[in-house]
N, C-alpha and C. Protein backbone atom coordinates (compact mmCIF):
# COMPACT_ATOMS: atom_id res chain seq x y z
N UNK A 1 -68.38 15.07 -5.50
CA UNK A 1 -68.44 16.35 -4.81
C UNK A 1 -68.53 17.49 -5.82
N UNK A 2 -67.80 17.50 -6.60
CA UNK A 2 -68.06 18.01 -7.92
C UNK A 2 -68.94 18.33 -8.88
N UNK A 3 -69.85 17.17 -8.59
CA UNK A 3 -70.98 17.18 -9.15
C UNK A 3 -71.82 18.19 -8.29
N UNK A 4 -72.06 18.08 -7.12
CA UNK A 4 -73.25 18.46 -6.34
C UNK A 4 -72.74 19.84 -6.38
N UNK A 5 -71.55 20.42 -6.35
CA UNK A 5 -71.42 21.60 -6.33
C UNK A 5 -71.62 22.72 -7.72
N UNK A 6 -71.76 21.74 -8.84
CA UNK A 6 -72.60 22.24 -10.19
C UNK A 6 -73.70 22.00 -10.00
N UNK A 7 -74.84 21.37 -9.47
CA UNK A 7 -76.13 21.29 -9.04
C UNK A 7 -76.06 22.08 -8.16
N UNK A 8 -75.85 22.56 -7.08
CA UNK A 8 -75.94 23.65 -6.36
C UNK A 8 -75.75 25.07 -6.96
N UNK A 9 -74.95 25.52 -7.78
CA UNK A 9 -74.50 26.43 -8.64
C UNK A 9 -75.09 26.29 -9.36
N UNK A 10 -76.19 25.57 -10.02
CA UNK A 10 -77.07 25.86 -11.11
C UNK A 10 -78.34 26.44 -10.43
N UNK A 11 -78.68 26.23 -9.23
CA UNK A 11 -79.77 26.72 -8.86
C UNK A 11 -80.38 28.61 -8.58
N UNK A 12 -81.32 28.81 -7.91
CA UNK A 12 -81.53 29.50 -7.84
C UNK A 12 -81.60 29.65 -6.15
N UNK A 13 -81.41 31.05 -5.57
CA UNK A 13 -81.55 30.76 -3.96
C UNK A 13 -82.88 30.36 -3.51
N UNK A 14 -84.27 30.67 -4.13
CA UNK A 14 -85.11 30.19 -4.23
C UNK A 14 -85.03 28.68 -4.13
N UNK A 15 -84.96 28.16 -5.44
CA UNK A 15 -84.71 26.69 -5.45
C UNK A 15 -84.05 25.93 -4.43
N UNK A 16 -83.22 26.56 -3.87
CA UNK A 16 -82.43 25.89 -2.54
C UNK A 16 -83.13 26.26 -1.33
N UNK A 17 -84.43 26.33 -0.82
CA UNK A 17 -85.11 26.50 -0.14
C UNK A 17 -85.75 24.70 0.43
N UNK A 18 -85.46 24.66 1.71
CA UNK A 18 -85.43 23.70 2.86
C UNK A 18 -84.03 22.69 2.20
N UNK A 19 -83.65 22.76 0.99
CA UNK A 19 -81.79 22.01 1.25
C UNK A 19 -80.96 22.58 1.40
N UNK A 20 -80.79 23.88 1.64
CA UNK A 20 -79.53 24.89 1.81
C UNK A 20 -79.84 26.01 3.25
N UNK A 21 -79.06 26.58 3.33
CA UNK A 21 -79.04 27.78 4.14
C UNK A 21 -78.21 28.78 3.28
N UNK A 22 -78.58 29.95 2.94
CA UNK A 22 -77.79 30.57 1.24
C UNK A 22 -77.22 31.69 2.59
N UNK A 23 -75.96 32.06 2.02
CA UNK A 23 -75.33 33.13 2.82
C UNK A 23 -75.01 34.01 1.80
N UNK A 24 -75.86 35.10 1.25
CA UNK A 24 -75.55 36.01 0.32
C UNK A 24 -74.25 37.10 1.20
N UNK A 25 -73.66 37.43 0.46
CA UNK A 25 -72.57 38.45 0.71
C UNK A 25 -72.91 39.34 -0.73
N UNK A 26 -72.66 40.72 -1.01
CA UNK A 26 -72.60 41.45 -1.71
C UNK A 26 -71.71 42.62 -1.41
N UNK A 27 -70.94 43.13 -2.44
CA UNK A 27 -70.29 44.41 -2.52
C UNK A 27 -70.46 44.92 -3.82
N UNK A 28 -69.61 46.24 -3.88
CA UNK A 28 -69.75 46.97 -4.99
C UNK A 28 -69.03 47.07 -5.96
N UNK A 29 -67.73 45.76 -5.44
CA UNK A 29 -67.09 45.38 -6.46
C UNK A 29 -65.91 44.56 -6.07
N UNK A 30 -64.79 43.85 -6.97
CA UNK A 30 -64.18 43.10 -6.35
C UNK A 30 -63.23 43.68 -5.28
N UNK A 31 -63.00 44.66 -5.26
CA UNK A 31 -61.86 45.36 -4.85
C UNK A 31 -62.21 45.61 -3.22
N UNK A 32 -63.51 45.39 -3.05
CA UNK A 32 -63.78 46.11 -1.70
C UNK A 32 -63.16 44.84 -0.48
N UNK A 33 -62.80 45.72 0.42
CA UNK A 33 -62.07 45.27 1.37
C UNK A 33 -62.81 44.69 2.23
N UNK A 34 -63.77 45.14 2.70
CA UNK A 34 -65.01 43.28 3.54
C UNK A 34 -65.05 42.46 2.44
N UNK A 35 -65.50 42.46 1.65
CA UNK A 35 -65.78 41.48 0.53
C UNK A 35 -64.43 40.34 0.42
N UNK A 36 -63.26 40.84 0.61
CA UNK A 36 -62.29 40.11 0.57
C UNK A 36 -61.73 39.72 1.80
N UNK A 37 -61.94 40.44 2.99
CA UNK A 37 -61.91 39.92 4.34
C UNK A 37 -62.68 38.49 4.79
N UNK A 38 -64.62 38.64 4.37
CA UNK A 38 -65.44 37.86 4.06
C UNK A 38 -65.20 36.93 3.84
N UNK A 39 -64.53 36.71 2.32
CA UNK A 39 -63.93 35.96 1.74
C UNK A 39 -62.94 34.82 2.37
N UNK A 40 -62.35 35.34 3.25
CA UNK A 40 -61.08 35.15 3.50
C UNK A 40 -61.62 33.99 4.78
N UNK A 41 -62.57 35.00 5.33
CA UNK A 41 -63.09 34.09 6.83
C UNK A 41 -63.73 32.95 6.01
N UNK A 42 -64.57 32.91 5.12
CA UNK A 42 -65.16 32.09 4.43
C UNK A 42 -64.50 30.99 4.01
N UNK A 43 -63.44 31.04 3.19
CA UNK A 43 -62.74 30.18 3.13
C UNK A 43 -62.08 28.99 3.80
N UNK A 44 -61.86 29.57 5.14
CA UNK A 44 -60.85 29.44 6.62
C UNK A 44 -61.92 28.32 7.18
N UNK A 45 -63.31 28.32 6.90
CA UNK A 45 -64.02 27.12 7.56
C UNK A 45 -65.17 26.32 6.47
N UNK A 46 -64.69 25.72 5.73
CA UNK A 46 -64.99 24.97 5.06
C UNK A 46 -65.40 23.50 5.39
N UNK A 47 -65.21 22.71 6.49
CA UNK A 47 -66.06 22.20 7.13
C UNK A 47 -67.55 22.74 7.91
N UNK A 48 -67.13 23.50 8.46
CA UNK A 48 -68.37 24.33 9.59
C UNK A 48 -69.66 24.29 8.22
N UNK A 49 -69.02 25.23 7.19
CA UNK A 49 -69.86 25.83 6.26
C UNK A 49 -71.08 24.41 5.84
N UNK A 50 -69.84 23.21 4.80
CA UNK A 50 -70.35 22.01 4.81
C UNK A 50 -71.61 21.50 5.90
N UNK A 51 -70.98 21.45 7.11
CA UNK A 51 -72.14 20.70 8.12
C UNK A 51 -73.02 21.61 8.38
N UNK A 52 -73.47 22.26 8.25
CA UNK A 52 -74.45 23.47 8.27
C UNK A 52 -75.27 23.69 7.10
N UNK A 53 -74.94 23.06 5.88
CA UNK A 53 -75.48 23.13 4.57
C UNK A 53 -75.54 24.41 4.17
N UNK A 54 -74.37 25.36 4.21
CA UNK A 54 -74.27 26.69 3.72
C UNK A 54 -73.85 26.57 2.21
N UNK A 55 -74.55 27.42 1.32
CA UNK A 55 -74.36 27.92 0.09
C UNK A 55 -73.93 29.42 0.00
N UNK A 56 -72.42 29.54 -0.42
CA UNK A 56 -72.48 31.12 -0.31
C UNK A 56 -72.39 31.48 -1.66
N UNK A 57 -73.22 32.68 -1.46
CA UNK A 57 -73.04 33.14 -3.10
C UNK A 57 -73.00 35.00 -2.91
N UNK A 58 -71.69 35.16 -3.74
CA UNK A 58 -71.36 36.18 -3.73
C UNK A 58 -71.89 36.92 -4.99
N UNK A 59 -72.70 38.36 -4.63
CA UNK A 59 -73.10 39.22 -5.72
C UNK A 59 -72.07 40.52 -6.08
N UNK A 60 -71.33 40.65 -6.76
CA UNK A 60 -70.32 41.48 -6.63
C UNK A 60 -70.59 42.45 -8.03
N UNK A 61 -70.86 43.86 -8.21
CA UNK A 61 -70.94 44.52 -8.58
C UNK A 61 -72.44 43.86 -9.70
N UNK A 62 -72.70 43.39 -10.81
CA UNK A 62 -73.55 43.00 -11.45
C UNK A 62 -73.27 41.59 -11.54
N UNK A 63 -71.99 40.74 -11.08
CA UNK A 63 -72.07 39.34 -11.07
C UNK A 63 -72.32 38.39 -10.52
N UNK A 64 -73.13 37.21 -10.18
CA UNK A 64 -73.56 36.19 -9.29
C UNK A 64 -72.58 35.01 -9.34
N UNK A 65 -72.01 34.68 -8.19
CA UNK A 65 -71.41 33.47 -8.22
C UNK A 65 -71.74 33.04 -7.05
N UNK A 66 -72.51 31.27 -7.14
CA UNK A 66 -73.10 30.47 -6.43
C UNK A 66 -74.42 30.32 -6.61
N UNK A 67 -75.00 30.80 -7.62
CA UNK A 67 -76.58 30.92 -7.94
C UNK A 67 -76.68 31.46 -9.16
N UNK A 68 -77.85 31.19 -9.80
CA UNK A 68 -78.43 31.67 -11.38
C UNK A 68 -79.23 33.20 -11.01
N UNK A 69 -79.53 33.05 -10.09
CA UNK A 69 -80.26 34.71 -9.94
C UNK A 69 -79.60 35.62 -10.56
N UNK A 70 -79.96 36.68 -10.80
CA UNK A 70 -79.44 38.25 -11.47
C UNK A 70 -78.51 38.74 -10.01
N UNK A 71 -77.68 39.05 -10.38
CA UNK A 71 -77.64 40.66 -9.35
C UNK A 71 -78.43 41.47 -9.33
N UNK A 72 -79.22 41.53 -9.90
CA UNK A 72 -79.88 42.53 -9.58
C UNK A 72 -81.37 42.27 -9.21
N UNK A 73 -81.73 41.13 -9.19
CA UNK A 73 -83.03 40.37 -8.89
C UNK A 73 -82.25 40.20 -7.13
N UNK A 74 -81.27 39.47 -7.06
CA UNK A 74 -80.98 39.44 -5.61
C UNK A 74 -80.95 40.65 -4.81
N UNK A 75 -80.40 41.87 -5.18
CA UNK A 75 -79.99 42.84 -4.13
C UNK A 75 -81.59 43.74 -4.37
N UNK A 76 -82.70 43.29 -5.09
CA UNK A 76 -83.61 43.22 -5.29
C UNK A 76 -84.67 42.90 -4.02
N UNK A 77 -84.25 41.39 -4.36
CA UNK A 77 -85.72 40.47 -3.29
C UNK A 77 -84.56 40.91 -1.83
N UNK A 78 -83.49 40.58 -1.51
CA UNK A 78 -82.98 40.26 -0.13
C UNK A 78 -82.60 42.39 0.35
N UNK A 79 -83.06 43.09 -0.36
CA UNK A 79 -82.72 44.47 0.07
C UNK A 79 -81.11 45.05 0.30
N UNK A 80 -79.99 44.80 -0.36
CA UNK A 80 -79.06 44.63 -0.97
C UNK A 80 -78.79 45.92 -1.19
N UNK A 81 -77.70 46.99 -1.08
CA UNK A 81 -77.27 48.34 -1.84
C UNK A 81 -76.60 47.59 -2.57
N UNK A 82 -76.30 48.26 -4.29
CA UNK A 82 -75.26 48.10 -5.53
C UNK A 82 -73.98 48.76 -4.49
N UNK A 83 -73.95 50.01 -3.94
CA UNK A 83 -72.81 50.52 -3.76
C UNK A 83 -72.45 50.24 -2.32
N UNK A 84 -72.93 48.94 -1.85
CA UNK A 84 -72.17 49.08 -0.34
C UNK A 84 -72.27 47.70 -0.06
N UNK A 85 -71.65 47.33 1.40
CA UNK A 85 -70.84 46.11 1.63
C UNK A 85 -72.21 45.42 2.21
N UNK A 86 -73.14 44.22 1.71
CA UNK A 86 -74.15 43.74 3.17
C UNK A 86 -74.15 42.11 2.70
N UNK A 87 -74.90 41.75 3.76
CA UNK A 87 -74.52 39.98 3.93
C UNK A 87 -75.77 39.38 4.78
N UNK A 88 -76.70 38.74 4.27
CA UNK A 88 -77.77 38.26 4.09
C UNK A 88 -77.79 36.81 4.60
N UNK A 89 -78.09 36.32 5.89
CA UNK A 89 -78.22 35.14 5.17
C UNK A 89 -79.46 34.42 5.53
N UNK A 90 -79.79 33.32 4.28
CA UNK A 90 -81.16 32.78 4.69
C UNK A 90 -81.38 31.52 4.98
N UNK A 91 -82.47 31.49 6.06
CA UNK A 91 -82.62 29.59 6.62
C UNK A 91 -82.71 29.14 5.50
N UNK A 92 -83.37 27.92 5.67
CA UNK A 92 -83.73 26.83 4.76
C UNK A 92 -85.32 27.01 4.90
N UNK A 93 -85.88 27.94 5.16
CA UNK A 93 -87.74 28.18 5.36
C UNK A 93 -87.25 29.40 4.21
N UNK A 94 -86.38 29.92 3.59
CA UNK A 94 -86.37 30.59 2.83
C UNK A 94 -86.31 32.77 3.76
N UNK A 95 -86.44 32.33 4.60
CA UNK A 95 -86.64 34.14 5.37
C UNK A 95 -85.17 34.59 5.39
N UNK A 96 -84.74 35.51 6.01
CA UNK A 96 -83.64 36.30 5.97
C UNK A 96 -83.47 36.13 7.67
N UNK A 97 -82.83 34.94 8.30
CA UNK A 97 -82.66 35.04 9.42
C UNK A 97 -81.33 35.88 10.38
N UNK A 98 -80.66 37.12 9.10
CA UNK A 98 -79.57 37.78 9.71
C UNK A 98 -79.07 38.73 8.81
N UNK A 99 -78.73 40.07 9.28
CA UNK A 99 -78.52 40.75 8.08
C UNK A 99 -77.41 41.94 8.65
N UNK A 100 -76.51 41.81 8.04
CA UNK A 100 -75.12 42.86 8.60
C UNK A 100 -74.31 43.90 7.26
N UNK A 101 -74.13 44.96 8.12
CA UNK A 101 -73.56 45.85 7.17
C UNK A 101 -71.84 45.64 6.99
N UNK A 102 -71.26 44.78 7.64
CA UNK A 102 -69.96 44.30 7.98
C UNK A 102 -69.88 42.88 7.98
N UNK A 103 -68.69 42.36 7.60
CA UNK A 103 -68.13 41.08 7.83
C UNK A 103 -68.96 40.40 9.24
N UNK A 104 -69.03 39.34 8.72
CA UNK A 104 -69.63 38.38 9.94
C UNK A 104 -68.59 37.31 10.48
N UNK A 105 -68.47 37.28 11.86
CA UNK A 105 -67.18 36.57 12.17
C UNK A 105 -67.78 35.10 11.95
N UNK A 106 -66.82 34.11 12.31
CA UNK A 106 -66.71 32.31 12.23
C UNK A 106 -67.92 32.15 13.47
N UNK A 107 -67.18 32.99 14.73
CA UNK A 107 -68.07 32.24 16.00
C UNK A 107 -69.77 32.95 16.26
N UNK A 108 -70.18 34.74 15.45
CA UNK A 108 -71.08 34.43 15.36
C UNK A 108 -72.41 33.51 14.17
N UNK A 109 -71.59 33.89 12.88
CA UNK A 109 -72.40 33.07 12.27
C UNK A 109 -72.37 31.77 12.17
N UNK A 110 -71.47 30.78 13.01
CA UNK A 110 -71.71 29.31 13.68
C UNK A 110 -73.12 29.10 14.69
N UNK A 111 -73.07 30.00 15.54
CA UNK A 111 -73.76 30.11 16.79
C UNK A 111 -75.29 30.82 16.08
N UNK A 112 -75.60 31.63 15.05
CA UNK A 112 -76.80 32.00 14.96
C UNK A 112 -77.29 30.83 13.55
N UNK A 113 -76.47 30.20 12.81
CA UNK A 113 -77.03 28.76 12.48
C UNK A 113 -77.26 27.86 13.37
N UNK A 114 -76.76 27.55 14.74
CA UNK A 114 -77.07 26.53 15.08
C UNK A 114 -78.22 26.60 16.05
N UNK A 115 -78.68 28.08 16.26
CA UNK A 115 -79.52 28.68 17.11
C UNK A 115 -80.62 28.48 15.82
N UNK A 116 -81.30 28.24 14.93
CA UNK A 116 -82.02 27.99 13.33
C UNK A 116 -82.51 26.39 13.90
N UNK A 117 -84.12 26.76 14.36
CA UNK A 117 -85.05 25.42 14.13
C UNK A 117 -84.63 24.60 13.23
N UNK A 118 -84.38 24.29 12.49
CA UNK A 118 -84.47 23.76 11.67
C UNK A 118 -83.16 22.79 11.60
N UNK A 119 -81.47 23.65 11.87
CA UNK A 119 -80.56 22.75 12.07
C UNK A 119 -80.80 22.17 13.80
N UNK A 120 -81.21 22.73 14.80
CA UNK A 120 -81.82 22.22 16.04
C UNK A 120 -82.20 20.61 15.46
N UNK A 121 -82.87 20.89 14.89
CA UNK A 121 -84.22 19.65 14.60
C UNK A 121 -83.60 18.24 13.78
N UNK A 122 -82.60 19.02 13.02
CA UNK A 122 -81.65 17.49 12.68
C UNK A 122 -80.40 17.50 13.34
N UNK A 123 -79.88 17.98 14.33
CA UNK A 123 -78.83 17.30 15.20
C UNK A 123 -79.63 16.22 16.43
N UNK A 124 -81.19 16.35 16.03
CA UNK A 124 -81.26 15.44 17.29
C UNK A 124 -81.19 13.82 16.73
């Protein structure tokens, strides 16, 4: 498990395009209070995340954790403010199927992955 989660962390969100679903989160720094709320929900479902093939990678002020991208190449390609709280996340076709200026709860971002062609298409 260990392993795959340094192969996953070496990649790029690019590169994880049709094996992942990447859930970018970004703030403007560690301190900010969604970012650590986020966090917090994030944590709390660690199965869900798993069966869903979520990769989250947090961009927090100029640092990337969960991906090799820049910070600044990400808040770049996915349209990202440096100074404010947003949360991105993308299918596995690589698009931006959701995009919020606030924390995203457990029951909607369960329900708008499982509403995603693509996880549809392998629960059958």
């Amino acid at each position: 498990m260990m392993l795959l989660a340094a192969a996953i962390a070496a990649a790029t969100v690019a590169d994880m395009r049709y094996e992942r679903r990447v859930l970018i989160v970004a703030a403007p720094n560690e301190a900010d209070a969604r970012r650590i709320a986020q966090r917090a929900s994030l944590d709390a479902m660690p199965q869900e995340l798993g069966d869903r093939d979520v990769t989250v990678v947090e961009v927090t002020g100029d640092s990337v954790r969960g991906a090799t991208d820049s910070a600044a190449a990400l808040r770049t390609r996915w349209r990202l403010p440096k100074t404010a709280f947003g949360i991105v996340l993308v299918g596995k076709d690589g698009n931006a199927a959701l995009r919020r200026a606030e924390p995203i709860d457990r029951a909607t971002l369960v329900a708008t992955i499982d509403a995603m062609p693509m996880r549809r298409a392998g629960q059958r």
